[in-house]
PDB file of N, CA and C in Angstrom:
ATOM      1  N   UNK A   1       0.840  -1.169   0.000  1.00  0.00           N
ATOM      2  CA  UNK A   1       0.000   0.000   0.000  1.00  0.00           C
ATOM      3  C   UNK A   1       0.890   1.240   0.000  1.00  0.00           C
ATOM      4  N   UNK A   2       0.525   2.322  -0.566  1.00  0.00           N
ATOM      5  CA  UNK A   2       1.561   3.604  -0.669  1.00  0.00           C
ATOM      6  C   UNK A   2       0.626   4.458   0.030  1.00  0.00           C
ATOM      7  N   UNK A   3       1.096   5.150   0.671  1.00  0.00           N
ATOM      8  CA  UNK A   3       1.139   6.400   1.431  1.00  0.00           C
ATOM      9  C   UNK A   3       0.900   7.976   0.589  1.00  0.00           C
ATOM     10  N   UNK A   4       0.089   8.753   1.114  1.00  0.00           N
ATOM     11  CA  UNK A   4      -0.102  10.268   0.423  1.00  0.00           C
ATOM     12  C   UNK A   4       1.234  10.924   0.884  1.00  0.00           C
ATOM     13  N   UNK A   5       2.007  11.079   0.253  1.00  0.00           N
ATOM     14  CA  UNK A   5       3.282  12.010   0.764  1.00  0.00           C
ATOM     15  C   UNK A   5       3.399  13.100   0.736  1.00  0.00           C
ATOM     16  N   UNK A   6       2.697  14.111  -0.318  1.00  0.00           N
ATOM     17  CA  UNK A   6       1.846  15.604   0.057  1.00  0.00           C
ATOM     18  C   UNK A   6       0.767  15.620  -0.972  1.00  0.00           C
ATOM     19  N   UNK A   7       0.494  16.801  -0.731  1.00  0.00           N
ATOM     20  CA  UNK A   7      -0.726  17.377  -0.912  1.00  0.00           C
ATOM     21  C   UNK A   7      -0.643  18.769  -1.665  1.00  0.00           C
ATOM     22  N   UNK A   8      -1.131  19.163  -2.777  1.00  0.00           N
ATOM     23  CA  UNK A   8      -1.028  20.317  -3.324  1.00  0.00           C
ATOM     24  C   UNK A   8      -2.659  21.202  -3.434  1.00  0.00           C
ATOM     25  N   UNK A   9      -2.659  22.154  -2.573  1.00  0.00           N
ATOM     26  CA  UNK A   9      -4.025  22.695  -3.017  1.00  0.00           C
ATOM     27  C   UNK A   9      -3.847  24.301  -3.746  1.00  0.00           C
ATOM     28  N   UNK A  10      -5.037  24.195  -4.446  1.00  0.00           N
ATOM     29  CA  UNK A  10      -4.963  25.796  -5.036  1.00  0.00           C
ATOM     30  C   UNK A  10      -6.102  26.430  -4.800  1.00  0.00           C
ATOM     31  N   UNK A  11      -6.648  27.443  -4.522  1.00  0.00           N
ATOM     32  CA  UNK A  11      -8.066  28.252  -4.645  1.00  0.00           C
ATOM     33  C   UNK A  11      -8.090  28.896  -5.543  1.00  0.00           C
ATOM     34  N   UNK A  12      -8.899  28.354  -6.765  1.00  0.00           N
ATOM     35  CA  UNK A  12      -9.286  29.057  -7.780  1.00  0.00           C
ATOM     36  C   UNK A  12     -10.175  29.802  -7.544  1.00  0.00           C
ATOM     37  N   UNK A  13     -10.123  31.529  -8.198  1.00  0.00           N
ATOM     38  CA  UNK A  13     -11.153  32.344  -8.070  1.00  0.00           C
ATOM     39  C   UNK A  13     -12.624  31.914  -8.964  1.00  0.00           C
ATOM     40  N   UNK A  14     -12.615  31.689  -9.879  1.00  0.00           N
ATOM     41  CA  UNK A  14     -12.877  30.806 -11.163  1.00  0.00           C
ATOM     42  C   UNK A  14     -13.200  29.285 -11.468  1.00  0.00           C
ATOM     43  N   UNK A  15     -14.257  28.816 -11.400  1.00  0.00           N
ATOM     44  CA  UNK A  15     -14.342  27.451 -11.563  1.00  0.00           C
ATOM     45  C   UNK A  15     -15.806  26.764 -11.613  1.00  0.00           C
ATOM     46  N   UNK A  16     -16.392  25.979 -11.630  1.00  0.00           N
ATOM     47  CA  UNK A  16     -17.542  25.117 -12.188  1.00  0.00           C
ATOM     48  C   UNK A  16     -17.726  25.135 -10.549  1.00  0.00           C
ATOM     49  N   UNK A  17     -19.191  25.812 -10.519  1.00  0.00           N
ATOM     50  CA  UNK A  17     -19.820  25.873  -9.172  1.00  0.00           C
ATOM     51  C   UNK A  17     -20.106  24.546  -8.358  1.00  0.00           C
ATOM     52  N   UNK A  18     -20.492  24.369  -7.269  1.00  0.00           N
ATOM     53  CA  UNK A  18     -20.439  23.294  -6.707  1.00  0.00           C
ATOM     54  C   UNK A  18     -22.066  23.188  -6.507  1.00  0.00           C
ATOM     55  N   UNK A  19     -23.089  21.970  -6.664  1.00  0.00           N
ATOM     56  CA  UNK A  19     -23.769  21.665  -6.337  1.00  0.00           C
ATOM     57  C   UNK A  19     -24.159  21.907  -4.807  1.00  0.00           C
ATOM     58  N   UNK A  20     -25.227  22.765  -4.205  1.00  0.00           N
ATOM     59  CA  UNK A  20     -25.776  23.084  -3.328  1.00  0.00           C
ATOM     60  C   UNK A  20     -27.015  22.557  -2.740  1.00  0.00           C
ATOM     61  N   UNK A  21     -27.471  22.718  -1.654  1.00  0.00           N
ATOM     62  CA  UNK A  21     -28.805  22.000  -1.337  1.00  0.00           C
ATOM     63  C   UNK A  21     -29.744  22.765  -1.800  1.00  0.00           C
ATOM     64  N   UNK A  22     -30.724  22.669  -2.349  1.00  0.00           N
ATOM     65  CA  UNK A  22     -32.325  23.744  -2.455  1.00  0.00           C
ATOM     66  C   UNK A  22     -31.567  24.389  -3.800  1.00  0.00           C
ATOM     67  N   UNK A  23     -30.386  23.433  -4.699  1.00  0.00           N
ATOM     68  CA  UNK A  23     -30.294  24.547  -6.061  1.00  0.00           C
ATOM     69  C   UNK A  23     -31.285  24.111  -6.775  1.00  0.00           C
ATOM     70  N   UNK A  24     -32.163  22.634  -7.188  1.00  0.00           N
ATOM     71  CA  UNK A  24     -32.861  22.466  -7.844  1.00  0.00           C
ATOM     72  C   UNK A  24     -33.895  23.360  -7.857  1.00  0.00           C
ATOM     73  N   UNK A  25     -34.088  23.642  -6.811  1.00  0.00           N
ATOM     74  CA  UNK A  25     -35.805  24.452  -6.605  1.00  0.00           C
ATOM     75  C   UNK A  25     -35.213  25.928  -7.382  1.00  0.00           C
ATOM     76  N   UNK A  26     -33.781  26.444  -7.204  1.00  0.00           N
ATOM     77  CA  UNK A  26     -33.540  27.562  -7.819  1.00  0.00           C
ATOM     78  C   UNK A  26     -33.306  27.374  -9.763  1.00  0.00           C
ATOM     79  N   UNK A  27     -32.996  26.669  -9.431  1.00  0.00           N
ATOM     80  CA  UNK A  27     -32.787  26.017 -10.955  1.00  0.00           C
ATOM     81  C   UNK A  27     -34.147  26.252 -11.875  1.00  0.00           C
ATOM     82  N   UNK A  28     -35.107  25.635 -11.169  1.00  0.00           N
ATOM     83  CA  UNK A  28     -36.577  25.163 -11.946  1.00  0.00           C
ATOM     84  C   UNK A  28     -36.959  26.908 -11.891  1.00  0.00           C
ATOM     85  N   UNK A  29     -37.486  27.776 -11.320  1.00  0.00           N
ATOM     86  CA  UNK A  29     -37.239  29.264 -11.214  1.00  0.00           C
ATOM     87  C   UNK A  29     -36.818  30.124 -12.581  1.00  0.00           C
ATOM     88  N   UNK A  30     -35.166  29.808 -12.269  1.00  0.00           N
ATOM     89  CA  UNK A  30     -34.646  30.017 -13.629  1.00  0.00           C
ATOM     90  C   UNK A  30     -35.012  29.260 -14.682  1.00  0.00           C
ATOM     91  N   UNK A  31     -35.259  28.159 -14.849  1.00  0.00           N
ATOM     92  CA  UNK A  31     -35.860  27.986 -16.337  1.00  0.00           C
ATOM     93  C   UNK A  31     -37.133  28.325 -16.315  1.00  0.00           C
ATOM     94  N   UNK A  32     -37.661  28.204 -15.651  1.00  0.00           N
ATOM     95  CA  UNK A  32     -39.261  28.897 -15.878  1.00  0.00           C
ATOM     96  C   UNK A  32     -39.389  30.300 -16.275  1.00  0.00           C
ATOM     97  N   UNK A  33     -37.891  31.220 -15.676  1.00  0.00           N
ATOM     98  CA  UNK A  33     -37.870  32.428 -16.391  1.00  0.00           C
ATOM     99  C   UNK A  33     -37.078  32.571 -17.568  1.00  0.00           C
ATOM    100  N   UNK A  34     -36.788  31.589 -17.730  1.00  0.00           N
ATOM    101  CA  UNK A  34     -36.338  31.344 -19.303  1.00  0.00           C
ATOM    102  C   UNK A  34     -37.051  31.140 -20.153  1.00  0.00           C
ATOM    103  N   UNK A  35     -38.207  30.164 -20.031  1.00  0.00           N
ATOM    104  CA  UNK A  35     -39.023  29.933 -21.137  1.00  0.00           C
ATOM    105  C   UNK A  35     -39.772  30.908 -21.146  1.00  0.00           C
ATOM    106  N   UNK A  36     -40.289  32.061 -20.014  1.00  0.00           N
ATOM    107  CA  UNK A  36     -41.007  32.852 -20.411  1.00  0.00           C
ATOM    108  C   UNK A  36     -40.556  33.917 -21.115  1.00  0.00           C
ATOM    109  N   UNK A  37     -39.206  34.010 -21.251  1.00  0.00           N
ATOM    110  CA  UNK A  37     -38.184  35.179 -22.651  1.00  0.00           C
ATOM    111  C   UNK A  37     -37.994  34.167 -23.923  1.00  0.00           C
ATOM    112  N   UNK A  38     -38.365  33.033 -23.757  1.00  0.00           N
ATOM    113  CA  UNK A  38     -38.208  31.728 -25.032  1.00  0.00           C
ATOM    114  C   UNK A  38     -36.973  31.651 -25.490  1.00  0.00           C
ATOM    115  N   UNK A  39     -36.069  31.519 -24.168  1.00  0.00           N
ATOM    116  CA  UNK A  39     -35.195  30.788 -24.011  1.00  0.00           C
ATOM    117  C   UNK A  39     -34.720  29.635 -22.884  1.00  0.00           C
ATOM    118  N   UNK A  40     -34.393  28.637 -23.339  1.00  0.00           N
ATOM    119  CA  UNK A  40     -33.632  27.732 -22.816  1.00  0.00           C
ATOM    120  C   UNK A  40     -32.181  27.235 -22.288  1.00  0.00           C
ATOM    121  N   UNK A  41     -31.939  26.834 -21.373  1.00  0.00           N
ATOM    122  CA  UNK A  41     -30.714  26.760 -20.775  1.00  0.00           C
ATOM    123  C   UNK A  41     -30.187  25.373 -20.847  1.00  0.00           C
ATOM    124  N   UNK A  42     -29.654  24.374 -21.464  1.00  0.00           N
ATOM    125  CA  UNK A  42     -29.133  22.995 -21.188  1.00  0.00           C
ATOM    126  C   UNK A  42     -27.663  22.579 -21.184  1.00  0.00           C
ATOM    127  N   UNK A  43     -27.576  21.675 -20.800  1.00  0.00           N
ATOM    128  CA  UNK A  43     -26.317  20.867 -20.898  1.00  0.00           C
ATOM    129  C   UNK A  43     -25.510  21.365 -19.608  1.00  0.00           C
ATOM    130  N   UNK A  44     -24.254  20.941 -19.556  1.00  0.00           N
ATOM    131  CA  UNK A  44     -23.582  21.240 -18.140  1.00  0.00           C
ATOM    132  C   UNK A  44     -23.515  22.407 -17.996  1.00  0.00           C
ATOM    133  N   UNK A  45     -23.685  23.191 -18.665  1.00  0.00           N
ATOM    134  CA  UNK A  45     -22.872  24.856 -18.318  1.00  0.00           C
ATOM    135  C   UNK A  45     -24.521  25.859 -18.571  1.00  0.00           C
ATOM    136  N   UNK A  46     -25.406  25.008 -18.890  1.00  0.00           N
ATOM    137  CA  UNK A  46     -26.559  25.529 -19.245  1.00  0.00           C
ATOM    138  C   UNK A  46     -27.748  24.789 -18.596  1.00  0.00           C
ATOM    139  N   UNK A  47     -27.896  23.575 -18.126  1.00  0.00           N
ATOM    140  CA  UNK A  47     -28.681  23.322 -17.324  1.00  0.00           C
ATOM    141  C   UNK A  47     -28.425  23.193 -16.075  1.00  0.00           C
ATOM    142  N   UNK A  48     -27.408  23.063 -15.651  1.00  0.00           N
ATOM    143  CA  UNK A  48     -26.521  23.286 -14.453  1.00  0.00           C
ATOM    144  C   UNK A  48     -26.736  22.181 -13.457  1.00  0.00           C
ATOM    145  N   UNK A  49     -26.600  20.049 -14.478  1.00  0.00           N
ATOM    146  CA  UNK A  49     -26.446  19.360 -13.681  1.00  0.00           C
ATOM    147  C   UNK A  49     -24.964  18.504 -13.830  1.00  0.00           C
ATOM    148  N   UNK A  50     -24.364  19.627 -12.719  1.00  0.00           N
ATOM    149  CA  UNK A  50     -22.675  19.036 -13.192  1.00  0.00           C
ATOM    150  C   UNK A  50     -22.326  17.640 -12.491  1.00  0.00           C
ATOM    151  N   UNK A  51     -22.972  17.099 -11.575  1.00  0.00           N
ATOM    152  CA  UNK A  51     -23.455  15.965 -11.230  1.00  0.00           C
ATOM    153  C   UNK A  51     -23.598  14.631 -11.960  1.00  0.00           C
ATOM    154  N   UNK A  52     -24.298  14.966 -12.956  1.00  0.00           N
ATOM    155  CA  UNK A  52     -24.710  13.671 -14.006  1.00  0.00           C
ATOM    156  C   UNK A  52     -24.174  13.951 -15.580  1.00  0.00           C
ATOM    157  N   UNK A  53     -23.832  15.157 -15.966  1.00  0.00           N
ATOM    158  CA  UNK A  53     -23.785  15.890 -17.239  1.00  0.00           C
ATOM    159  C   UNK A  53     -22.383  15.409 -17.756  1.00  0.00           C
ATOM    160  N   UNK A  54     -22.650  14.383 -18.525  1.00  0.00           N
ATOM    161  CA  UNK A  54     -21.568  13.983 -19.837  1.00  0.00           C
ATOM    162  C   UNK A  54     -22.172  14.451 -20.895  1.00  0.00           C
ATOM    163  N   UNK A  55     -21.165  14.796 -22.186  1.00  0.00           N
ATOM    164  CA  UNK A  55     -21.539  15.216 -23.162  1.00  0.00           C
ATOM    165  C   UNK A  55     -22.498  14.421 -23.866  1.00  0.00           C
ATOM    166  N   UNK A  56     -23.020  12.899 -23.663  1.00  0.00           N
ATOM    167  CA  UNK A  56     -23.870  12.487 -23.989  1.00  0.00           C
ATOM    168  C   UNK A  56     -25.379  13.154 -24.009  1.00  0.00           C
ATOM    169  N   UNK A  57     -25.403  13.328 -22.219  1.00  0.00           N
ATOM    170  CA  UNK A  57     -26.218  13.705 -21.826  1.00  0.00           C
ATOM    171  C   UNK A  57     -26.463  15.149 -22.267  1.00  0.00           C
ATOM    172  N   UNK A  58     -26.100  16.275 -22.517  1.00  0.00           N
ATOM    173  CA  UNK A  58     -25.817  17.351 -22.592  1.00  0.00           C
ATOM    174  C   UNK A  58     -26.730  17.452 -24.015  1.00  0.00           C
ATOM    175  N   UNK A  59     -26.106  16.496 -25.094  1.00  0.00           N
ATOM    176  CA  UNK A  59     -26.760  16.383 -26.364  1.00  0.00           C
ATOM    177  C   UNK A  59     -28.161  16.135 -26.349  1.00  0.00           C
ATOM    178  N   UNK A  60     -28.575  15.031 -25.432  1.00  0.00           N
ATOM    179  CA  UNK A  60     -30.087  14.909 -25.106  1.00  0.00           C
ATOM    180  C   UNK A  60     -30.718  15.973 -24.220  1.00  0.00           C
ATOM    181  N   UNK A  61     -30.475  16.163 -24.041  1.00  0.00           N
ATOM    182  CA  UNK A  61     -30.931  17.921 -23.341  1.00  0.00           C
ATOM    183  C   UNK A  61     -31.561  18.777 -24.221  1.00  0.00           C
ATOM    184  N   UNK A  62     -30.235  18.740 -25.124  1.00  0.00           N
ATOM    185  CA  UNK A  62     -31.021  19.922 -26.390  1.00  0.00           C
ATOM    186  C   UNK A  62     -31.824  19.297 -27.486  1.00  0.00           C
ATOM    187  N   UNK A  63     -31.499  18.186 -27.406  1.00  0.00           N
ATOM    188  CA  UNK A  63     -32.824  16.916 -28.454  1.00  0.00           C
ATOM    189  C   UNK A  63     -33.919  17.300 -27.506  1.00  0.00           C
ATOM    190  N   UNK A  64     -34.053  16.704 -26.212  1.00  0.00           N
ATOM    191  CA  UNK A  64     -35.467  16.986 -26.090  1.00  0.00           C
ATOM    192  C   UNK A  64     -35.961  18.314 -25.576  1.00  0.00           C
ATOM    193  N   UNK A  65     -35.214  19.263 -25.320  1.00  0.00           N
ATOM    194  CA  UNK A  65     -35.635  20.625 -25.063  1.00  0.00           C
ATOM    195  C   UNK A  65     -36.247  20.908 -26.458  1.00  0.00           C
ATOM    196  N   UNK A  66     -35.265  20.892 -28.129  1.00  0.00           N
ATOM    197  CA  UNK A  66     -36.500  20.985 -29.074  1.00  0.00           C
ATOM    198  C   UNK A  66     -37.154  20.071 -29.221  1.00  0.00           C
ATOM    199  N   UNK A  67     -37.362  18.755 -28.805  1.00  0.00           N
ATOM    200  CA  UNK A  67     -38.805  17.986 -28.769  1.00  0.00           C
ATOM    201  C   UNK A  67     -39.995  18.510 -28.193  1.00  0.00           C
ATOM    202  N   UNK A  68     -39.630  19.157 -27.149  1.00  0.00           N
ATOM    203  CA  UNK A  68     -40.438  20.041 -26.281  1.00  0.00           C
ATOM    204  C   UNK A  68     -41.156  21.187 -26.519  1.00  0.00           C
ATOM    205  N   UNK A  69     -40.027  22.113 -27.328  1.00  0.00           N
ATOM    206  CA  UNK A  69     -40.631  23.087 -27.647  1.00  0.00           C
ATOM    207  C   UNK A  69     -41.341  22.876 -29.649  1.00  0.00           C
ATOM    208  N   UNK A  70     -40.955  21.924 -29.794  1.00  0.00           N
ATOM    209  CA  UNK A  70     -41.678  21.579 -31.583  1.00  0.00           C
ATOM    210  C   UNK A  70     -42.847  20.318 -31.502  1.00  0.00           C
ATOM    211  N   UNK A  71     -43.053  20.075 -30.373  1.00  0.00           N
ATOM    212  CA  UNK A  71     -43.616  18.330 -30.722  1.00  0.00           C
ATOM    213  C   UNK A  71     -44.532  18.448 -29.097  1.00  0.00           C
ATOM    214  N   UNK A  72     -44.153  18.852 -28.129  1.00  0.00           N
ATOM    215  CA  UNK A  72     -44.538  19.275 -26.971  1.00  0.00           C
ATOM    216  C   UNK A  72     -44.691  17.964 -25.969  1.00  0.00           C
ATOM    217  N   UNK A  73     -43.665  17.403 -25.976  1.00  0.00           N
ATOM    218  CA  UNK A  73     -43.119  16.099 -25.255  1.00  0.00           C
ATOM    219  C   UNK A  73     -42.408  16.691 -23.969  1.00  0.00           C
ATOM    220  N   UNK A  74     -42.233  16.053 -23.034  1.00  0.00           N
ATOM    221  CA  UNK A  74     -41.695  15.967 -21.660  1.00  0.00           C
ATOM    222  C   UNK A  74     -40.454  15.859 -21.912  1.00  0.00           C
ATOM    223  N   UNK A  75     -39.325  16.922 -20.829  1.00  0.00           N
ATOM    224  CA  UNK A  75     -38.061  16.172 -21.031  1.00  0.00           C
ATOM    225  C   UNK A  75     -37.755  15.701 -19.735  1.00  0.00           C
ATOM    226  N   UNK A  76     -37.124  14.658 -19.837  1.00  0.00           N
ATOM    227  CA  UNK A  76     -36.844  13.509 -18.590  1.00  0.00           C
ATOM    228  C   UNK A  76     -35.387  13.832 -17.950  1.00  0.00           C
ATOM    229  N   UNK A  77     -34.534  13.933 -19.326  1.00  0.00           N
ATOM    230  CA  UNK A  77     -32.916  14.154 -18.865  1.00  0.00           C
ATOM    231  C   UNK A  77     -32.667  14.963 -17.840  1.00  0.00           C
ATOM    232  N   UNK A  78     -32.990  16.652 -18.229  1.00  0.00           N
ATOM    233  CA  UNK A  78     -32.552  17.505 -17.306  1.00  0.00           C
ATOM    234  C   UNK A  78     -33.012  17.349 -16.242  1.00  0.00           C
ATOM    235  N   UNK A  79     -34.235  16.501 -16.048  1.00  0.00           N
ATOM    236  CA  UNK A  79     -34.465  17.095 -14.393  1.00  0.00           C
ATOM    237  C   UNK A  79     -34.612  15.069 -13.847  1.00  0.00           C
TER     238      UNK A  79
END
């Protein structure tokens, strides 16, 4: 077994926010005031689930966000 022999930390001013408690409820808010300017927010940097968000996922986001807004289907991914 090997041993941690140091440790390097940095504080970036700058960086991919950290998941919080009660962000979903802020989240749903903001897109609700998004769709009412008819715009949409998806994928990691746009739906803001850095949690689960591979670029897979990210792609289905914006598939069914326009399924949603052309066809008027549910989207499952983002939330």
């Amino acid at each position: 077994m090997r041993a941690v022999v140091s440790v390097c930390t940095e504080e970036l001013p700058m960086a991919c926010p950290v998941p919080l408690i009660g962000r979903d409820g802020v989240l749903r808010r903001a897109h609700a005031e998004l769709r009412e300017r008819s715009e949409c927010g998806r994928g990691q940097f746009g739906g803001w689930p850095y949690e689960s968000c591979n670029p897979g996922c990210s792609c289905m986001q914006g598939r069914q966000a326009a399924d949603t807004e052309f066809c008027g289907t549910s989207e499952e991914v983002l939330w």
